[in-house]
C-alpha atoms as a PDB file:
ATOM      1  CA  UNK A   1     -90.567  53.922  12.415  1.00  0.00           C
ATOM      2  CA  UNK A   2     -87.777  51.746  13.223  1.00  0.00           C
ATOM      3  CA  UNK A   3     -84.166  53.554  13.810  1.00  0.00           C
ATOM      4  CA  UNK A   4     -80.846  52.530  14.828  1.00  0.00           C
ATOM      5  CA  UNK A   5     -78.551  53.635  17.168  1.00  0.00           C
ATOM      6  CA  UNK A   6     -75.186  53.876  18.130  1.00  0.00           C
ATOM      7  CA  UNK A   7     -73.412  54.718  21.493  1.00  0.00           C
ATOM      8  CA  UNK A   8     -69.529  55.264  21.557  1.00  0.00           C
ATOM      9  CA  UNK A   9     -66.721  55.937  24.381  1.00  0.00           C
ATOM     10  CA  UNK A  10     -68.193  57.012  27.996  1.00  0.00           C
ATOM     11  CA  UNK A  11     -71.908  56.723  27.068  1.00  0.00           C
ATOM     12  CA  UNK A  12     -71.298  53.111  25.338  1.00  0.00           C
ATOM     13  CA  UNK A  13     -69.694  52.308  28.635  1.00  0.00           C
ATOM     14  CA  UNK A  14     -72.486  53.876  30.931  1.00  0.00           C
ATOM     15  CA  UNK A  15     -75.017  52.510  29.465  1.00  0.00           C
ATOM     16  CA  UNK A  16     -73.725  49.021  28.820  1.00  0.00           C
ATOM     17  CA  UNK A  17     -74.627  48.714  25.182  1.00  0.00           C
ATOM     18  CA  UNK A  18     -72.981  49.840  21.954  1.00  0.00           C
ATOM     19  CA  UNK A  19     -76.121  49.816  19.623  1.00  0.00           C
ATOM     20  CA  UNK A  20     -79.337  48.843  19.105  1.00  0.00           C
ATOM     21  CA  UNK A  21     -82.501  48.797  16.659  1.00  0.00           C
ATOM     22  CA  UNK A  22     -85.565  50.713  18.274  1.00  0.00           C
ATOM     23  CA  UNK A  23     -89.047  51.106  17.120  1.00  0.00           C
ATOM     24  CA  UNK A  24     -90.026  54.875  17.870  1.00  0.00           C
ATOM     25  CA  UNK A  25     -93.296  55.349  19.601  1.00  0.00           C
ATOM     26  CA  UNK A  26     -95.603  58.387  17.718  1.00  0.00           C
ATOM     27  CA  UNK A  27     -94.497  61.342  18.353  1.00  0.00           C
ATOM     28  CA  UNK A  28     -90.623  60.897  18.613  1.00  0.00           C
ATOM     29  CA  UNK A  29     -89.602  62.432  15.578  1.00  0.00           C
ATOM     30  CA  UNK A  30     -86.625  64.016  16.219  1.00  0.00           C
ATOM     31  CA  UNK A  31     -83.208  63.737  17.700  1.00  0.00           C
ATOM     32  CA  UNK A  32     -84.382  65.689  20.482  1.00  0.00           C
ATOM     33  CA  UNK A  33     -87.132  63.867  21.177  1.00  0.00           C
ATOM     34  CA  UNK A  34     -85.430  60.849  21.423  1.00  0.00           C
ATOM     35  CA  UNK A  35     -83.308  61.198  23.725  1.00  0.00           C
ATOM     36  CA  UNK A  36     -85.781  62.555  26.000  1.00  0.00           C
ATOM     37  CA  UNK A  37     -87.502  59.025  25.357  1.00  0.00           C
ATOM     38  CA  UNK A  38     -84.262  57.086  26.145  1.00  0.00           C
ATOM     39  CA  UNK A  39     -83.948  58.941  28.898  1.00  0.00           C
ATOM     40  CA  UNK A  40     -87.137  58.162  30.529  1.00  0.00           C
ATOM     41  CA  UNK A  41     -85.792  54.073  30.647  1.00  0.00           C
ATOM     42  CA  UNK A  42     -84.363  55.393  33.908  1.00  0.00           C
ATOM     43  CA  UNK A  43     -81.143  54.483  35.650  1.00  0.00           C
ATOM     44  CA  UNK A  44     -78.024  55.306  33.706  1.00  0.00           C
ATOM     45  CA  UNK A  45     -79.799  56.057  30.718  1.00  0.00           C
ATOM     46  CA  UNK A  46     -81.371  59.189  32.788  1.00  0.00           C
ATOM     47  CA  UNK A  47     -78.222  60.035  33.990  1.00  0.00           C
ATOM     48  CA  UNK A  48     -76.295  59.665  30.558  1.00  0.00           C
ATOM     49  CA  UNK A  49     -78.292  61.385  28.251  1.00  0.00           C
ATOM     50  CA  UNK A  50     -80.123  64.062  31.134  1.00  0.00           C
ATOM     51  CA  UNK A  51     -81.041  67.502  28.826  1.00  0.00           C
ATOM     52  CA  UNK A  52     -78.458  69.213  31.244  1.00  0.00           C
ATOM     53  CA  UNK A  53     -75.658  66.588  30.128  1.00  0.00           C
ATOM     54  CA  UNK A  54     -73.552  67.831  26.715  1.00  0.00           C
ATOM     55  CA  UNK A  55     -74.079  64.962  24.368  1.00  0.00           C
ATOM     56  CA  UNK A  56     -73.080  65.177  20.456  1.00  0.00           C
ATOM     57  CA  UNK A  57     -75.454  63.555  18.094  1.00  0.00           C
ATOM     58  CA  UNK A  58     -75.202  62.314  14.569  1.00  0.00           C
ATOM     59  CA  UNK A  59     -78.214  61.666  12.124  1.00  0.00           C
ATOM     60  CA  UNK A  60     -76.237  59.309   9.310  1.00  0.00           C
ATOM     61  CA  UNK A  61     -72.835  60.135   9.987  1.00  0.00           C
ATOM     62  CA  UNK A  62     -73.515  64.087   9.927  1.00  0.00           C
ATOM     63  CA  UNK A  63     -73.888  66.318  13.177  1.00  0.00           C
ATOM     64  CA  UNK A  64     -77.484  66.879  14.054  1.00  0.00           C
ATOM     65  CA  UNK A  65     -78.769  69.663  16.231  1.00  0.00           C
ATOM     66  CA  UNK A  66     -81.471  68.028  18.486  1.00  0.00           C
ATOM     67  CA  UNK A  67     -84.349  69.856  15.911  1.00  0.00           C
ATOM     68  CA  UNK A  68     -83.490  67.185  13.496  1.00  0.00           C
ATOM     69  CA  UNK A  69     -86.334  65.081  11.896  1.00  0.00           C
ATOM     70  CA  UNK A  70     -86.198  61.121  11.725  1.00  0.00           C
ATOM     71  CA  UNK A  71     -86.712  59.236   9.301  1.00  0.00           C
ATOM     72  CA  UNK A  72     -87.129  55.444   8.878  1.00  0.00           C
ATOM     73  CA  UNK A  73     -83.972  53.562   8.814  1.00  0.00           C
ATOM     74  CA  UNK A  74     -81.859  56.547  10.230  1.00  0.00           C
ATOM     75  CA  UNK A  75     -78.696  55.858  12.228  1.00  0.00           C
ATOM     76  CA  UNK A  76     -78.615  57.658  15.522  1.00  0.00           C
ATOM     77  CA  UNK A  77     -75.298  58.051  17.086  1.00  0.00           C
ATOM     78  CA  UNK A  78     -74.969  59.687  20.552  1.00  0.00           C
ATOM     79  CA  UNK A  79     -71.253  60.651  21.668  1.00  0.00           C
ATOM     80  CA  UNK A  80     -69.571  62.446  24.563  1.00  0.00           C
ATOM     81  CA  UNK A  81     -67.647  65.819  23.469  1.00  0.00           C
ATOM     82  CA  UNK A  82     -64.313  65.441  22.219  1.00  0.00           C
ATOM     83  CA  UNK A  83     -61.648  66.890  23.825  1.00  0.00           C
ATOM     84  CA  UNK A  84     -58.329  67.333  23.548  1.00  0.00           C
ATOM     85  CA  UNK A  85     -54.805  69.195  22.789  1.00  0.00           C
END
C-alpha cells in the first residue's frame, strides 16, 4: 500500500526532506507502526521520530493517535508540538 508523507518545521529540517511517497512493507498498518519503520532507516530518522520523542501525527489532515489504521493513498504528516503564548 503506497502512502504519502509529509514532514514540517524541526523534523522537515532534521531529516532533510519535506515529503515523500512510500510503499509500506506488510504489516505496517498503522501510524504507529510506521514510524517505528521510519525509524529503523537509522541516523536522524532514529533520533527524530524515537518512541520517547513527542511527535504529532495527522492521517488526512485530522489528528491521529498512533492506533490509527492506513489506508492506501493516505497522507501521513508528522509534526513537532506546537508551542506557544
Amino acid at each position: 500500500m503506497k502512502v504519502k508523507l509529509l514532514f514540517f518545521a524541526g523534523l522537515r529540517e532534521q531529516l532533510g526532506v519535506a515529503g515523500e511517497d512510500i510503499e509500506l512493507p506488510e504489516g505496517v498498518g498503522t501510524v504507529a507502526a510506521l514510524r517505528s519503520h521510519l525509524a529503523k532507516r537509522g541516523g536522524a530518522w532514529r533520533e527524530a521520530l524515537a518512541e520517547g520523542r513527542l511527535v504529532r501525527m495527522s492521517v488526512n489532515q485530522d489528528m491521529a493517535n498512533p492506533s490509527a489504521a492506513l489506508r492506501a493513498g493516505d497522507e501521513v504528516a508528522f509534526f513537532p508540538p506546537v508551542t506557544g503564548g
